[in-house]
C-alpha atoms as a PDB file:
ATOM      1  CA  UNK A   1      -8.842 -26.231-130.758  1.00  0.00           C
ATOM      2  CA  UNK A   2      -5.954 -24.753-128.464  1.00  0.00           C
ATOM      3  CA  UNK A   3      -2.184 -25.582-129.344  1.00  0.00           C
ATOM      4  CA  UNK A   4      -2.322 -27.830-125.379  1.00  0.00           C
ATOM      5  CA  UNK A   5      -4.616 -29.951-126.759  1.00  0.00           C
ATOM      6  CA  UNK A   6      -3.234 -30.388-130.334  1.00  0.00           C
ATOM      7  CA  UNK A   7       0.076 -31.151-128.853  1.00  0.00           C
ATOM      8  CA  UNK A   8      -1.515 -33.509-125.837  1.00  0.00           C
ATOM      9  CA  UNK A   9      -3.145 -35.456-129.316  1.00  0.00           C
ATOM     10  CA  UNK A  10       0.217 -36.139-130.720  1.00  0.00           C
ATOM     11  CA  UNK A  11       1.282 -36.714-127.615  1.00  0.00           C
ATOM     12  CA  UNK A  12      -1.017 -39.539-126.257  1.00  0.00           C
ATOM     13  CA  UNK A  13      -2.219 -40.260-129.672  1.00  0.00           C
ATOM     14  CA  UNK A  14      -5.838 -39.160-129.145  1.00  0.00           C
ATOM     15  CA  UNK A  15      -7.719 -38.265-132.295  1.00  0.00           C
ATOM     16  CA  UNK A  16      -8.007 -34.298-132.376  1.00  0.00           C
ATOM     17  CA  UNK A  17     -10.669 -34.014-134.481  1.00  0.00           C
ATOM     18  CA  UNK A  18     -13.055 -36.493-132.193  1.00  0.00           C
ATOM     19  CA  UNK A  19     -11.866 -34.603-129.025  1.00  0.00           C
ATOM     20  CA  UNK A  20     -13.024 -31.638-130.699  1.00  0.00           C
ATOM     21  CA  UNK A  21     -17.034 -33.411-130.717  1.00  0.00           C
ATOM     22  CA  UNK A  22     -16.390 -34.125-126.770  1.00  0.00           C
ATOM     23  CA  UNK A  23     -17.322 -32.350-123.839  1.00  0.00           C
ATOM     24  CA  UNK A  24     -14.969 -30.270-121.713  1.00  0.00           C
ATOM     25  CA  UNK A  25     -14.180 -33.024-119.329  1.00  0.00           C
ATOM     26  CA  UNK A  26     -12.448 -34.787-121.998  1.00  0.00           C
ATOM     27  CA  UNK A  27     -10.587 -32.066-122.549  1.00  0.00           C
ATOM     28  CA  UNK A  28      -9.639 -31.903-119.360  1.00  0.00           C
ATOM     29  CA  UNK A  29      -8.662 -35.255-118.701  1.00  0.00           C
ATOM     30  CA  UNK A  30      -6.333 -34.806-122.100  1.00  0.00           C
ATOM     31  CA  UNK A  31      -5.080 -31.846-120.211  1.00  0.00           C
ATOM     32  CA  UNK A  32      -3.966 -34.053-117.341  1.00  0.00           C
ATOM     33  CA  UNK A  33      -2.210 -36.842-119.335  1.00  0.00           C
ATOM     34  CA  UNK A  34      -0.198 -33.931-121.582  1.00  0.00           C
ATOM     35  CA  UNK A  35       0.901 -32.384-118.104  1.00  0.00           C
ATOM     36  CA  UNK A  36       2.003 -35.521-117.008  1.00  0.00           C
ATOM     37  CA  UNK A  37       3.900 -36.669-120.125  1.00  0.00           C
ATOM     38  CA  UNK A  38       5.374 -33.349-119.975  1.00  0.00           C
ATOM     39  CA  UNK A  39       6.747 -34.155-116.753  1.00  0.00           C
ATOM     40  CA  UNK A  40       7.974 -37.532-117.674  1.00  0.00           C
ATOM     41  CA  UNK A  41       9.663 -36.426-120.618  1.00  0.00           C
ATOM     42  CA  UNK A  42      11.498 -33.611-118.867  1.00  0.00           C
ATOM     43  CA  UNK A  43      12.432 -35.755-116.396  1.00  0.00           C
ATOM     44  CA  UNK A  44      13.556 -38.713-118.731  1.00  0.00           C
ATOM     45  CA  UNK A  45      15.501 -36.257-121.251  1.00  0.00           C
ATOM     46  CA  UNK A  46      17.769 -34.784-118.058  1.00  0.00           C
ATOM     47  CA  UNK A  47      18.132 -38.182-117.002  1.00  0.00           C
ATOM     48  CA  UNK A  48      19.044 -39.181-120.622  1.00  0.00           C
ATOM     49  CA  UNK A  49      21.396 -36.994-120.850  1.00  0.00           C
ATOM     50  CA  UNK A  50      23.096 -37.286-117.793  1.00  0.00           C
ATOM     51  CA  UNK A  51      23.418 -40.983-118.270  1.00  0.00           C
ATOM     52  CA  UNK A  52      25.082 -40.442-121.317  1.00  0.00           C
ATOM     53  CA  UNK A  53      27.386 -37.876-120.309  1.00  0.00           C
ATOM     54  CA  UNK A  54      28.306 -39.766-117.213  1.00  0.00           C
ATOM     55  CA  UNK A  55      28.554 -43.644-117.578  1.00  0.00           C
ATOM     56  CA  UNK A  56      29.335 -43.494-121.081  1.00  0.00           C
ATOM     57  CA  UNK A  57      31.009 -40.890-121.678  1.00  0.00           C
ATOM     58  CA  UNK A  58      29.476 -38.996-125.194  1.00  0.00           C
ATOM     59  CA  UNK A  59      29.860 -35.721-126.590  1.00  0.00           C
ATOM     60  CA  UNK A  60      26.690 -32.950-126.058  1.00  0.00           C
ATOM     61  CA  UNK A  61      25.335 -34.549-129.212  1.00  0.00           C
ATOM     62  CA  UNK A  62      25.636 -38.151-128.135  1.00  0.00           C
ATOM     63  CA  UNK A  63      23.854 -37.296-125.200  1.00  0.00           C
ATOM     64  CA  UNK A  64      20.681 -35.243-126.647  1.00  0.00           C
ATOM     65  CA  UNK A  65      20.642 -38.385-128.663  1.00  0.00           C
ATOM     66  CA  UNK A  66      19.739 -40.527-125.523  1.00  0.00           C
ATOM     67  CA  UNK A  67      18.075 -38.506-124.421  1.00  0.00           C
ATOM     68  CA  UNK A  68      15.808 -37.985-127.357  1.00  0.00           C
ATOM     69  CA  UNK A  69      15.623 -42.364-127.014  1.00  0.00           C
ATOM     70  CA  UNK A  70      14.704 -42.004-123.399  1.00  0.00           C
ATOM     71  CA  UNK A  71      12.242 -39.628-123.834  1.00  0.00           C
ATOM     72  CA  UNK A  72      10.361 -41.465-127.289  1.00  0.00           C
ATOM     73  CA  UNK A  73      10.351 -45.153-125.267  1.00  0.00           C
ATOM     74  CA  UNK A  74       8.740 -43.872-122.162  1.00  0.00           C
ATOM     75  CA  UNK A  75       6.536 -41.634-124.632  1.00  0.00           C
ATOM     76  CA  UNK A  76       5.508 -44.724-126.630  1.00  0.00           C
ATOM     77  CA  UNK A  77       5.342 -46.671-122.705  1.00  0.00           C
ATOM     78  CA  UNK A  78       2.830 -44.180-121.485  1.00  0.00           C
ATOM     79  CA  UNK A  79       0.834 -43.817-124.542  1.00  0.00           C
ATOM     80  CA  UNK A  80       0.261 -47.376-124.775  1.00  0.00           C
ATOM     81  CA  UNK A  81      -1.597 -47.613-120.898  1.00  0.00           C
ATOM     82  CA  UNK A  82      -3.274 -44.969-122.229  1.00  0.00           C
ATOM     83  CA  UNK A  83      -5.041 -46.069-125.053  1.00  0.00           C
ATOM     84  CA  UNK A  84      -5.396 -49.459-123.459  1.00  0.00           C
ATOM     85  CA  UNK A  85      -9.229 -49.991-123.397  1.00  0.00           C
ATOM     86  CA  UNK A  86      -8.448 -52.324-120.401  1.00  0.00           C
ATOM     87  CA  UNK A  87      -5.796 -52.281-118.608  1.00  0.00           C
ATOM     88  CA  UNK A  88      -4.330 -55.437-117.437  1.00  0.00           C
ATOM     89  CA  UNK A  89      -2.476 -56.490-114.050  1.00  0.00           C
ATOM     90  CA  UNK A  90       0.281 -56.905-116.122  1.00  0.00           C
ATOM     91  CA  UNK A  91       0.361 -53.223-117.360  1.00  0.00           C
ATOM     92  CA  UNK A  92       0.120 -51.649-113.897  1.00  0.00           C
ATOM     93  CA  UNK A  93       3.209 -53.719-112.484  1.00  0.00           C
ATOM     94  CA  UNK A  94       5.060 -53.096-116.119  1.00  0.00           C
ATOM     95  CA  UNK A  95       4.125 -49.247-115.028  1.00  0.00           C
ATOM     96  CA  UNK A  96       5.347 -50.072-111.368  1.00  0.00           C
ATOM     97  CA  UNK A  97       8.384 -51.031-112.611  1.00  0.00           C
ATOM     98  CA  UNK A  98       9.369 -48.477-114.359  1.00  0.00           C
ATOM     99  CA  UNK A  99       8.688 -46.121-111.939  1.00  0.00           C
ATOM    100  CA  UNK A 100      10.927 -47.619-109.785  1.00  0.00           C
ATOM    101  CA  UNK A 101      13.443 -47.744-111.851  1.00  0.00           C
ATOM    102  CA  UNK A 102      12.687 -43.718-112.553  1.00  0.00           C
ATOM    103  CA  UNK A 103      12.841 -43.433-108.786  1.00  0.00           C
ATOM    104  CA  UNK A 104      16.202 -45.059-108.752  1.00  0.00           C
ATOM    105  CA  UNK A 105      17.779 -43.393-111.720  1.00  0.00           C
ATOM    106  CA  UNK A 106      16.437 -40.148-111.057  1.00  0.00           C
ATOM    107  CA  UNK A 107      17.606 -40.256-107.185  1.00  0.00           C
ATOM    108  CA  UNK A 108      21.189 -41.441-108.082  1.00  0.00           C
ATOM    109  CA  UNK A 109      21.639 -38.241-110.304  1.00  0.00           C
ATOM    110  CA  UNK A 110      19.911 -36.000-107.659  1.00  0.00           C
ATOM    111  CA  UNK A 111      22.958 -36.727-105.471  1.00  0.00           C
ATOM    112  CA  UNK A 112      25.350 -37.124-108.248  1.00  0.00           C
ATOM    113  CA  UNK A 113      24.130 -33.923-110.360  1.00  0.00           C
ATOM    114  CA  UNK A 114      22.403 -31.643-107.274  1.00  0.00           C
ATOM    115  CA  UNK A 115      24.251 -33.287-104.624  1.00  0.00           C
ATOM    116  CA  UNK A 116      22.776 -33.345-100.713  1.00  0.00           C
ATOM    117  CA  UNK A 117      26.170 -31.081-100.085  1.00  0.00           C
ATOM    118  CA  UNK A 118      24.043 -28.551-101.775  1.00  0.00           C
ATOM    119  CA  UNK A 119      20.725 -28.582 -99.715  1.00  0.00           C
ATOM    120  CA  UNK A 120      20.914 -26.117 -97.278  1.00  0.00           C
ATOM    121  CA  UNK A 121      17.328 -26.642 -95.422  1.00  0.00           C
ATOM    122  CA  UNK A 122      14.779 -28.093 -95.414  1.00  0.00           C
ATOM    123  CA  UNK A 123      10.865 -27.228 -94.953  1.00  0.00           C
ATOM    124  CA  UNK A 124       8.957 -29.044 -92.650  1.00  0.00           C
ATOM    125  CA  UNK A 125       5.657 -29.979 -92.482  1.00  0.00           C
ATOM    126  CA  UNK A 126       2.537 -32.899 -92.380  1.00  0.00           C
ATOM    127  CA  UNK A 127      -0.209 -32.625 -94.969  1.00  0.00           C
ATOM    128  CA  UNK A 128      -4.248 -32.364 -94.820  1.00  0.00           C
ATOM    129  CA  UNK A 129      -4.556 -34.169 -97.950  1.00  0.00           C
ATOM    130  CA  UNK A 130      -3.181 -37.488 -99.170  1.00  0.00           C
ATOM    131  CA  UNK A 131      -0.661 -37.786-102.206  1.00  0.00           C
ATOM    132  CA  UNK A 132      -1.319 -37.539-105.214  1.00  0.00           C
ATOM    133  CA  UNK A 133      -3.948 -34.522-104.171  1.00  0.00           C
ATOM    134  CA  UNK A 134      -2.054 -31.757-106.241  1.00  0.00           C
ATOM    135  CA  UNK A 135      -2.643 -29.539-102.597  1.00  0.00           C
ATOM    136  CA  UNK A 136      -0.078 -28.593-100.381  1.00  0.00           C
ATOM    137  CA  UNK A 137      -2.199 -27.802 -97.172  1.00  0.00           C
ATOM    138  CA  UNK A 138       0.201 -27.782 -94.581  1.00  0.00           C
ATOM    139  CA  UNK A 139      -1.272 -29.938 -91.324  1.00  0.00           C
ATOM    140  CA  UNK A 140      -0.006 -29.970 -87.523  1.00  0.00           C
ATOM    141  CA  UNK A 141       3.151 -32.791 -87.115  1.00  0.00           C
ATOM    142  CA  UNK A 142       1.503 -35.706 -86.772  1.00  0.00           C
ATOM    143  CA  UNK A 143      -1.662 -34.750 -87.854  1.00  0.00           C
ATOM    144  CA  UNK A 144      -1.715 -35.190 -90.818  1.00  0.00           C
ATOM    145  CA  UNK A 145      -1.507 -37.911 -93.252  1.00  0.00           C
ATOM    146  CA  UNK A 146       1.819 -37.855 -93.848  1.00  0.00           C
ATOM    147  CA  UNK A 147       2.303 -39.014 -89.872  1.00  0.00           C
ATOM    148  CA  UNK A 148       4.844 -38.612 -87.337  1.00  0.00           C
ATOM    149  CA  UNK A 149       6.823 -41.905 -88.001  1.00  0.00           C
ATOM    150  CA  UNK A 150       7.313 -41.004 -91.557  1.00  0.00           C
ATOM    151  CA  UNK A 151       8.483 -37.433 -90.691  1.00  0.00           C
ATOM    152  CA  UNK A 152      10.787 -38.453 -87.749  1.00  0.00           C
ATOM    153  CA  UNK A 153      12.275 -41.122 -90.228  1.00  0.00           C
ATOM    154  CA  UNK A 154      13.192 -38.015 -92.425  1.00  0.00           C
ATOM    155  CA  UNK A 155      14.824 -36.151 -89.550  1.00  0.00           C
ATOM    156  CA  UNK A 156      16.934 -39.429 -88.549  1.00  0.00           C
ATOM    157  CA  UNK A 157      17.921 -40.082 -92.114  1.00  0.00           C
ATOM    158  CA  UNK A 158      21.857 -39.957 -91.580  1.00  0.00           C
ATOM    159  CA  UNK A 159      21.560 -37.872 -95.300  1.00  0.00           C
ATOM    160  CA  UNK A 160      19.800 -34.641 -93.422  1.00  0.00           C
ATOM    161  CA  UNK A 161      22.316 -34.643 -90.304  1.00  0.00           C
ATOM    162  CA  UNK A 162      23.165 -30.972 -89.785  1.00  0.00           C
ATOM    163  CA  UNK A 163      20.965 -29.891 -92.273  1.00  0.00           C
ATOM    164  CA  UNK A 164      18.874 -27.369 -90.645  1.00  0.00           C
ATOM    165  CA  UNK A 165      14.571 -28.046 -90.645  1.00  0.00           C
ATOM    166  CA  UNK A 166      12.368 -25.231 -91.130  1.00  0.00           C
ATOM    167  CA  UNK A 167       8.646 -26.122 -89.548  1.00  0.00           C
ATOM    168  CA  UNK A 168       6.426 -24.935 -92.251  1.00  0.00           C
ATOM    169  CA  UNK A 169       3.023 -25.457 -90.133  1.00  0.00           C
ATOM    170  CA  UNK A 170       0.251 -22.753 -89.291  1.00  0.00           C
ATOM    171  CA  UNK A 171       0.324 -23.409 -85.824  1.00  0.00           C
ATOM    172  CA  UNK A 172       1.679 -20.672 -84.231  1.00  0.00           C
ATOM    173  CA  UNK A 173       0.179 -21.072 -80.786  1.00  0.00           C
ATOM    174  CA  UNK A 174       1.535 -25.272 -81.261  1.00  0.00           C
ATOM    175  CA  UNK A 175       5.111 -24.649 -82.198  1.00  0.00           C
ATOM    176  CA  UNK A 176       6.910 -25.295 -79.467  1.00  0.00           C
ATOM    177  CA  UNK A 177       4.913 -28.636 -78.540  1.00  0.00           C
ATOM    178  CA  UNK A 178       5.568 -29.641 -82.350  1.00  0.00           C
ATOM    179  CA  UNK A 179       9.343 -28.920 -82.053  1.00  0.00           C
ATOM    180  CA  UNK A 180       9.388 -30.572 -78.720  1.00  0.00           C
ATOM    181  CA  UNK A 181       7.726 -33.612 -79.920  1.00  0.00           C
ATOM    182  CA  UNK A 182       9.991 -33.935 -82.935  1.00  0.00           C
ATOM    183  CA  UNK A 183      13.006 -33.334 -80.200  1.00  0.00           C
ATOM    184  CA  UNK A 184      11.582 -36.210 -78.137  1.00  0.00           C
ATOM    185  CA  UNK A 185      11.101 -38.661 -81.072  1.00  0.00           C
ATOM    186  CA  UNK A 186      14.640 -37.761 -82.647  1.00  0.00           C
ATOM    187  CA  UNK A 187      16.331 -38.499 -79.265  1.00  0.00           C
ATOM    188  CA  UNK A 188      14.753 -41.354 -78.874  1.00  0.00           C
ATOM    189  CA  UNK A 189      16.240 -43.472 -81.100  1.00  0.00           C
END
């Protein structure tokens, strides 16, 4: 069995030797949730660690400490939805919450630890597919499912004032009705 799926096992806490008896789309699927944990626990560690350094103030080992705890109780979160042979209401909005409080966390250091001072553009664009489709297909403004409300909404926020946009859209015969539209809905306010 490849090292992925070993370490997704440990990870989710899938048995490896009856993953090794399944078909490829098992494997797959283990794939998946080891990506996303991945994710997660990058994301939680930096976070972690951050927090600590921050808001309470601990030395570099203090910090990979917390972040180590971050990382094991959204680990232990995770794997517990997915073993769950069936999820409840209850799990989802435990899940929801958490994520929100990710959002909020991970947002606050963006600006604290990035900073918007630092973005110098940004790339704009609507999308042929919906979220969550792992595809960036870039669609007309408007066009798309992102839509132009949500889109003008980003150009309006007072946080991207003066920030140049880049229109990131395969429409080269449309680009100056796209940037006119987006022109007209800025203005109008």
């Amino acid at each position: 069995m490849k090292w992925w799926l070993r370490f997704g096992c440990s990870l989710t806490g899938w048995n490896a030797n009856m993953l090794a008896q399944c078909s490829e789309a098992s494997k797959s699927q283990l794939s998946k949730y080891t990506s996303a944990l991945l994710i997660l626990m990058i994301v939680w560690s930096i976070t972690g660690f951050l927090f600590a350094q921050r808001y309470v103030g601990l030395p570099v080992w203090g910090c990979l400490l917390v972040s180590l705890v971050f990382v094991t109780i959204v680990v232990m979160i995770e794997r517990q939805i997915i073993l769950a042979i069936n999820p409840t209401k209850k799990l989802a909005v435990f899940r929801l919450f958490i994520a929100i409080i990710m959002a909020i966390v991970g947002s606050t250091e963006f600006d604290s630890v990035i900073g918007l001072d630092r973005l110098k553009a940004i790339h704009l664009n609507d999308s042929m597919n919906g979220l969550g489709s792992h595809k960036d297909r870039h669609a007309k403004i408007g066009e798309g499912e992102i839509g132009l409300e949500a889109l003008v909404r980003v150009i309006r926020h007072p946080a991207t004032k003066g920030i140049p946009f880049i229109l990131e859209t395969s429409n080269n015969q449309g680009w100056a009705r796209e940037i006119a539209l987006l022109r007209k809905e800025y203005e109008e306010k």
